[in-house]
C-alpha atoms as a PDB file:
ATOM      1  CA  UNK A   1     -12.447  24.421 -16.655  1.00  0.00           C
ATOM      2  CA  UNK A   2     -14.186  23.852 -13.122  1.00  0.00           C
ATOM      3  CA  UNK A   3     -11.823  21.808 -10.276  1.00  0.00           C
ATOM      4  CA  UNK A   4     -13.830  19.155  -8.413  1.00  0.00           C
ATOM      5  CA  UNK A   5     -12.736  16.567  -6.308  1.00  0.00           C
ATOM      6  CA  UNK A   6     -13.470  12.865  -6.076  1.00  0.00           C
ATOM      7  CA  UNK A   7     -12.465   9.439  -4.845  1.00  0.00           C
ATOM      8  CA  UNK A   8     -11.001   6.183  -6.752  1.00  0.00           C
ATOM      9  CA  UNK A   9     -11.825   3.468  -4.678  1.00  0.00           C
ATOM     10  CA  UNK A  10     -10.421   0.398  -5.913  1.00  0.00           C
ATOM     11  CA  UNK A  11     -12.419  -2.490  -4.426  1.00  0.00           C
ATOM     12  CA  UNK A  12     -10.374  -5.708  -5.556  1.00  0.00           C
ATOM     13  CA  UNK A  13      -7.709  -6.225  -8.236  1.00  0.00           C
ATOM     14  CA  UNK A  14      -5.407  -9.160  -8.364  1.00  0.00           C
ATOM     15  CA  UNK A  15      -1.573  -7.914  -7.376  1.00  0.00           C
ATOM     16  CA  UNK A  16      -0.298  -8.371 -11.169  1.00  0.00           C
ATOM     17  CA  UNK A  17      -2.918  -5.147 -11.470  1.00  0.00           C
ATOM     18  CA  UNK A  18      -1.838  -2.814  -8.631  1.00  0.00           C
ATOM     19  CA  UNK A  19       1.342  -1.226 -11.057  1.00  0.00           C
ATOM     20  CA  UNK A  20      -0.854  -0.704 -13.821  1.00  0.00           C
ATOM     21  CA  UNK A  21      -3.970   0.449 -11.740  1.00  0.00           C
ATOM     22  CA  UNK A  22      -1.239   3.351 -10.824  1.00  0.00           C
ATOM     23  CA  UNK A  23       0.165   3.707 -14.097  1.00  0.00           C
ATOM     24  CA  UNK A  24      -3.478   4.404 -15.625  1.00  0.00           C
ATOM     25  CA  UNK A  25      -4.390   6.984 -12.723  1.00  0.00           C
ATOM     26  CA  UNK A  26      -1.509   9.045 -12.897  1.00  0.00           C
ATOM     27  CA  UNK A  27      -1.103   9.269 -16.351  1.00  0.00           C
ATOM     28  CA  UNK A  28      -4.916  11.166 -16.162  1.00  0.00           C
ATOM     29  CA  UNK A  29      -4.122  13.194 -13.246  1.00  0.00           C
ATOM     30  CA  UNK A  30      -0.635  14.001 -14.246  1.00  0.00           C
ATOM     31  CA  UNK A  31       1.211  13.272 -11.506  1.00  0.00           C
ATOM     32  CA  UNK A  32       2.406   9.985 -10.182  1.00  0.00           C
ATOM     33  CA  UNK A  33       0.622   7.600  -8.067  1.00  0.00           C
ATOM     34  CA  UNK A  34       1.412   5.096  -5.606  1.00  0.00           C
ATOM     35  CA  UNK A  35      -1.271   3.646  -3.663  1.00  0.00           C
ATOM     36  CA  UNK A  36      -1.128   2.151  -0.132  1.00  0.00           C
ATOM     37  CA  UNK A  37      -2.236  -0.577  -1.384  1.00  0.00           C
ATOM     38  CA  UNK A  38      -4.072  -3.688   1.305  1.00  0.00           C
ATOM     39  CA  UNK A  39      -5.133  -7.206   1.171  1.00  0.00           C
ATOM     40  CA  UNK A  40      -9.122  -6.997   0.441  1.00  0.00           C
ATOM     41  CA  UNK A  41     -10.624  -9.549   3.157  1.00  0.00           C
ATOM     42  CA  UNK A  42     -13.615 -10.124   0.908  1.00  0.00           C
ATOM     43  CA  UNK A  43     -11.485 -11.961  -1.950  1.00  0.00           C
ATOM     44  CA  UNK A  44      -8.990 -14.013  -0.982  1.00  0.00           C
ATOM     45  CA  UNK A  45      -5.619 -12.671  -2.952  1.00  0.00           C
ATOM     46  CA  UNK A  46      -6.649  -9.647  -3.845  1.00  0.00           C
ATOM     47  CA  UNK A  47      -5.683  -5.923  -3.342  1.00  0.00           C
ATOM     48  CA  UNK A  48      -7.671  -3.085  -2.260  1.00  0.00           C
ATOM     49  CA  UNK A  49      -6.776   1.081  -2.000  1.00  0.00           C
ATOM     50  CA  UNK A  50      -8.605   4.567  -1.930  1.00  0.00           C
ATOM     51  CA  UNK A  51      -7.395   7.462  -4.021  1.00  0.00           C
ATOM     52  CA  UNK A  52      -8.761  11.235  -3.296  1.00  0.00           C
ATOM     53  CA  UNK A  53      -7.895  13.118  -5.957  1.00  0.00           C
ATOM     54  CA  UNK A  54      -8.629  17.218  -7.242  1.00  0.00           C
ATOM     55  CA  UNK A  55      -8.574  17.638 -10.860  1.00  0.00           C
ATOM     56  CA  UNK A  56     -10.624  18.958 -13.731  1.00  0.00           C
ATOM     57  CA  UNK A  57     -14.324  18.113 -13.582  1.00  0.00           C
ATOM     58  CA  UNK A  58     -14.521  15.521 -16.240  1.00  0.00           C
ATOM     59  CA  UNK A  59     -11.714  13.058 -14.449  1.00  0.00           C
ATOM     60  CA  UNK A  60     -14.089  10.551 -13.463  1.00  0.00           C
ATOM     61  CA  UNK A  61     -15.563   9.501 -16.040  1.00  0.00           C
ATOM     62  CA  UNK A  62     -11.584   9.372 -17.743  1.00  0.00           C
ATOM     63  CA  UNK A  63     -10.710   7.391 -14.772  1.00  0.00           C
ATOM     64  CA  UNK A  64     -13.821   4.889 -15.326  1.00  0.00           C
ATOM     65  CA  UNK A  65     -12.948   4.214 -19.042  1.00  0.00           C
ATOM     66  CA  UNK A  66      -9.503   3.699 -17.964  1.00  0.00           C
ATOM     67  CA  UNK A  67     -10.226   1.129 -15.707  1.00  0.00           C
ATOM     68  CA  UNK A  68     -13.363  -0.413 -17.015  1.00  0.00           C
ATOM     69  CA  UNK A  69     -11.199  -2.747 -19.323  1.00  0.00           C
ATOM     70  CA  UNK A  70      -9.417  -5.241 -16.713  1.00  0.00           C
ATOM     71  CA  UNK A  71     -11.954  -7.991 -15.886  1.00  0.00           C
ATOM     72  CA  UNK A  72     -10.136  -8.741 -12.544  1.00  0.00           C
ATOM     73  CA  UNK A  73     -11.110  -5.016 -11.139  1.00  0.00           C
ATOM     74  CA  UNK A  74     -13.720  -3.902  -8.934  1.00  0.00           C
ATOM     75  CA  UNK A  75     -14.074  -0.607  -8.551  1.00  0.00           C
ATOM     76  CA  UNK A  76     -15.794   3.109  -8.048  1.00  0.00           C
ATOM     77  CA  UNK A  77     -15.169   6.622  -8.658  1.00  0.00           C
ATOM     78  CA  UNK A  78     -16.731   9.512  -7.582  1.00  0.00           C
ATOM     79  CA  UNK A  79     -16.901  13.216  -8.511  1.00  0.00           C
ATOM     80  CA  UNK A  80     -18.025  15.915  -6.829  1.00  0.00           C
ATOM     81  CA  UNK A  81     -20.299  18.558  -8.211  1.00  0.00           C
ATOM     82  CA  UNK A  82     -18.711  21.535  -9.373  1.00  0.00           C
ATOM     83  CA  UNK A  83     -19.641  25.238 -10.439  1.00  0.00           C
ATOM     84  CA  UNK A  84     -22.003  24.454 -13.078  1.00  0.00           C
ATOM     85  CA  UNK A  85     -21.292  20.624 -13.171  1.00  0.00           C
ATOM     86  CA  UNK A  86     -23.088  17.793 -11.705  1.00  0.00           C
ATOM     87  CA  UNK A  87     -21.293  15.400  -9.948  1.00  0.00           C
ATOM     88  CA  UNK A  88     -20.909  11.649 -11.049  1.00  0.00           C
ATOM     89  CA  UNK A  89     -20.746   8.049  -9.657  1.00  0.00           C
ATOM     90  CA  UNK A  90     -19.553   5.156 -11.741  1.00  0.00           C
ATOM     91  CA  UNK A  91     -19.384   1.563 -10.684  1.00  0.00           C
ATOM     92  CA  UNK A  92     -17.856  -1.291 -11.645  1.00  0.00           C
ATOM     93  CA  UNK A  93     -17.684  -5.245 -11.437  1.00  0.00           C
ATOM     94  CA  UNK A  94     -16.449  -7.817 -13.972  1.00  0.00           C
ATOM     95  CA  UNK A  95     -20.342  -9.883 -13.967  1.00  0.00           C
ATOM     96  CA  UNK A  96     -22.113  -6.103 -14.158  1.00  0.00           C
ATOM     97  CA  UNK A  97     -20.040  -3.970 -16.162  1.00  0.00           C
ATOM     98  CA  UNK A  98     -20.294  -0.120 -15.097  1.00  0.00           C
ATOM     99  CA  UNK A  99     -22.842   1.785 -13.694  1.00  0.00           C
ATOM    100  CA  UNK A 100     -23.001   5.482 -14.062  1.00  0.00           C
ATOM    101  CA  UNK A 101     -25.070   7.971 -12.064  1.00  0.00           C
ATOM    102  CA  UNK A 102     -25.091  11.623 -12.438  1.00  0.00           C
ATOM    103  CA  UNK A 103     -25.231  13.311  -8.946  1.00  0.00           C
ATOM    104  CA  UNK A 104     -26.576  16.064  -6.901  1.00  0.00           C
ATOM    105  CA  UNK A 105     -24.885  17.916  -4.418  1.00  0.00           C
ATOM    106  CA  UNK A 106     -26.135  16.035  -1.766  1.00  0.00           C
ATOM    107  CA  UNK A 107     -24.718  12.851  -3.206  1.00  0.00           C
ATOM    108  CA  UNK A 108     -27.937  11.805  -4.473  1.00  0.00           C
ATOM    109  CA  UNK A 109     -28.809  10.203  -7.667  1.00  0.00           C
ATOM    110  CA  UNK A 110     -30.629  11.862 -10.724  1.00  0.00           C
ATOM    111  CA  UNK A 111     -32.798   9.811 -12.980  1.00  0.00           C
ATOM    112  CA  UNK A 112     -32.946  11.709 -16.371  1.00  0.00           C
ATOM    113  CA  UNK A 113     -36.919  11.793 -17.000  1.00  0.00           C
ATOM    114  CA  UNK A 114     -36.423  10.411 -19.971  1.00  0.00           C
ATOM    115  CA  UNK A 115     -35.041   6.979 -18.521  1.00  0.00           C
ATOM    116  CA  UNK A 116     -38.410   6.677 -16.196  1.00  0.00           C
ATOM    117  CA  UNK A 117     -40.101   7.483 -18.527  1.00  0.00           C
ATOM    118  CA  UNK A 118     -38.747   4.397 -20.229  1.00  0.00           C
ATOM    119  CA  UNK A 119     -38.438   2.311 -17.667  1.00  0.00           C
ATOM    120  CA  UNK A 120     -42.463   2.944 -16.682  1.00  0.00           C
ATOM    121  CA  UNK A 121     -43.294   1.970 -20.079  1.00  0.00           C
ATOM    122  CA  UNK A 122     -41.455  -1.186 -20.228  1.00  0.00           C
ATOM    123  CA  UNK A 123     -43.274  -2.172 -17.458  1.00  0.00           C
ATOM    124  CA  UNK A 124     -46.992  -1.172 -18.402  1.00  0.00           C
ATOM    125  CA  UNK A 125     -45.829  -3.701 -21.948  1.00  0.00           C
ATOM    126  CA  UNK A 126     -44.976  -6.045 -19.294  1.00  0.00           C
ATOM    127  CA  UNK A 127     -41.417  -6.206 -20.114  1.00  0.00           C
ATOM    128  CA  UNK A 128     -40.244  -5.572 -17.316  1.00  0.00           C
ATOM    129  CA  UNK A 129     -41.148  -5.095 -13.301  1.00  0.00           C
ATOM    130  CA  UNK A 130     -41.051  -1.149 -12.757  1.00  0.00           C
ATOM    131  CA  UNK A 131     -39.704  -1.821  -9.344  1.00  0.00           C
ATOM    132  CA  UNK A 132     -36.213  -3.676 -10.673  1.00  0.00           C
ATOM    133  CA  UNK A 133     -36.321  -1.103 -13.078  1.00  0.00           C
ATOM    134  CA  UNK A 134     -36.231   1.893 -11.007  1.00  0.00           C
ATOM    135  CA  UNK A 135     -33.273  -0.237  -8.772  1.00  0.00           C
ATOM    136  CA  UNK A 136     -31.110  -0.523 -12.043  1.00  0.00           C
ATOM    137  CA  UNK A 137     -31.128   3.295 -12.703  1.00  0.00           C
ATOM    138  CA  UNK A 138     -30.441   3.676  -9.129  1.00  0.00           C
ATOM    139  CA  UNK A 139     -27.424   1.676  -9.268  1.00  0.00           C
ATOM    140  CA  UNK A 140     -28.816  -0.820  -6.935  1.00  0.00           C
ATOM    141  CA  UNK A 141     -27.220  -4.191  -8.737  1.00  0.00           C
ATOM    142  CA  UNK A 142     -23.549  -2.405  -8.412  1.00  0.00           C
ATOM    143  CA  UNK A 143     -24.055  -1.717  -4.730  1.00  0.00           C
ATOM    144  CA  UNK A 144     -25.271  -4.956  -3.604  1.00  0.00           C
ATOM    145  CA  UNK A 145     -22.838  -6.530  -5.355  1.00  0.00           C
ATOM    146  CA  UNK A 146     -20.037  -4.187  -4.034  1.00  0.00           C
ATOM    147  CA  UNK A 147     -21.098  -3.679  -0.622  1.00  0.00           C
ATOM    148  CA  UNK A 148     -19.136  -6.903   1.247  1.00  0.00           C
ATOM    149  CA  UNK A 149     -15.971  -4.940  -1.025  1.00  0.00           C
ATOM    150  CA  UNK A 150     -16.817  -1.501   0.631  1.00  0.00           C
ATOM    151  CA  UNK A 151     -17.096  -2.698   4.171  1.00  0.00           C
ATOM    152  CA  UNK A 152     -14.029  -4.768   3.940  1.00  0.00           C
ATOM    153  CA  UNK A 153     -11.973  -1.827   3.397  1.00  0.00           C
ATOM    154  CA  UNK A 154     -13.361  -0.014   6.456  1.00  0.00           C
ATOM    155  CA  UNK A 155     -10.015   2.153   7.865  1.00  0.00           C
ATOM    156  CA  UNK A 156      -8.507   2.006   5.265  1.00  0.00           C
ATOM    157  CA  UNK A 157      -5.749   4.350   4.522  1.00  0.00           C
ATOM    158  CA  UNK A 158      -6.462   6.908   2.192  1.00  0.00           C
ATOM    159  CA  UNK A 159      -3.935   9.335  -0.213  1.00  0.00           C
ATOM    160  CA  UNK A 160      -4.633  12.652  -1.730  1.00  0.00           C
ATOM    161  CA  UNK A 161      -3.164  13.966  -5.199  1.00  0.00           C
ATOM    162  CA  UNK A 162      -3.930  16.770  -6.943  1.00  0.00           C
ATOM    163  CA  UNK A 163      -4.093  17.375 -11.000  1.00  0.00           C
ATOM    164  CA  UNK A 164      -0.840  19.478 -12.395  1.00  0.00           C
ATOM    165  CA  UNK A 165      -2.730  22.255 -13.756  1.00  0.00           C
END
């Protein structure tokens, strides 16, 4: 299986979380993980910490679904694209739930054709306005509502782990 590399970035989670926020990363990387983990500015008792990781392409979206669960969590994890993987982005935040975007290896997103295709026609029914559309598949939602988390948590430190392979 192709290695890739990626970043956890755990926005805000209440302290009660930070143990189990560990607990649920390590036990998909296989090794164990403590996190550096610092008061997030933006909320008011709550913690924030980055987590670099190298593992088996895949671990995002394993991290994501391990995460998505606790209401209390904000959060993001990205994956690097690998030899003959694309690389992946998933947000999320309790009022949203998760985003997921697959990646290039520039960073930028890819819209699947078949989801603009969809979102042109709900907007030629008037369903919808193509626009706010096009902004949901880009994530757009996620990032305003996670940029005050992302700038708080400028210098931040950062740890690296790697996947027992």
């Amino acid at each position: 299986m192709a290695t890739t590399r990626g970043v956890l970035y755990v926005h805000t989670v209440p302290s009660a979380l930070c143990p189990h926020v560990e607990w649920a990363a390590g036990g998909i990387l296989g090794v164990p993980v403590k996190l550096d983990w610092t008061p997030q500015p933006a909320a008011q008792g709550t913690y924030r910490a980055e987590l670099s990781w190298q593992a088996e392409a895949g671990t995002a979206a394993k991290l994501a679904s391990a995460l998505r669960g606790w209401q209390k969590l904000r959060f993001e994890v990205t994956e690097e694209p690998s030899n003959g993987v694309e690389g992946e982005r998933y947000s999320f935040t309790p009022e949203l739930g998760v985003f997921h975007a697959t990646t290039g290896v520039h960073g930028d997103i890819m819209v699947p054709e078949e989801r603009l295709k969809a979102a042109m026609l709900k907007a030629a029914s008037g369903e919808a306005d193509l626009t706010e559309e096009v902004e949901r598949l880009l994530g757009r939602p996620w990032d305003d509502e996670l940029e005050p988390f992302r700038y708080a948590g400028d210098g931040a430190p950062v740890r690296w782990l790697h996947q027992v392979v």
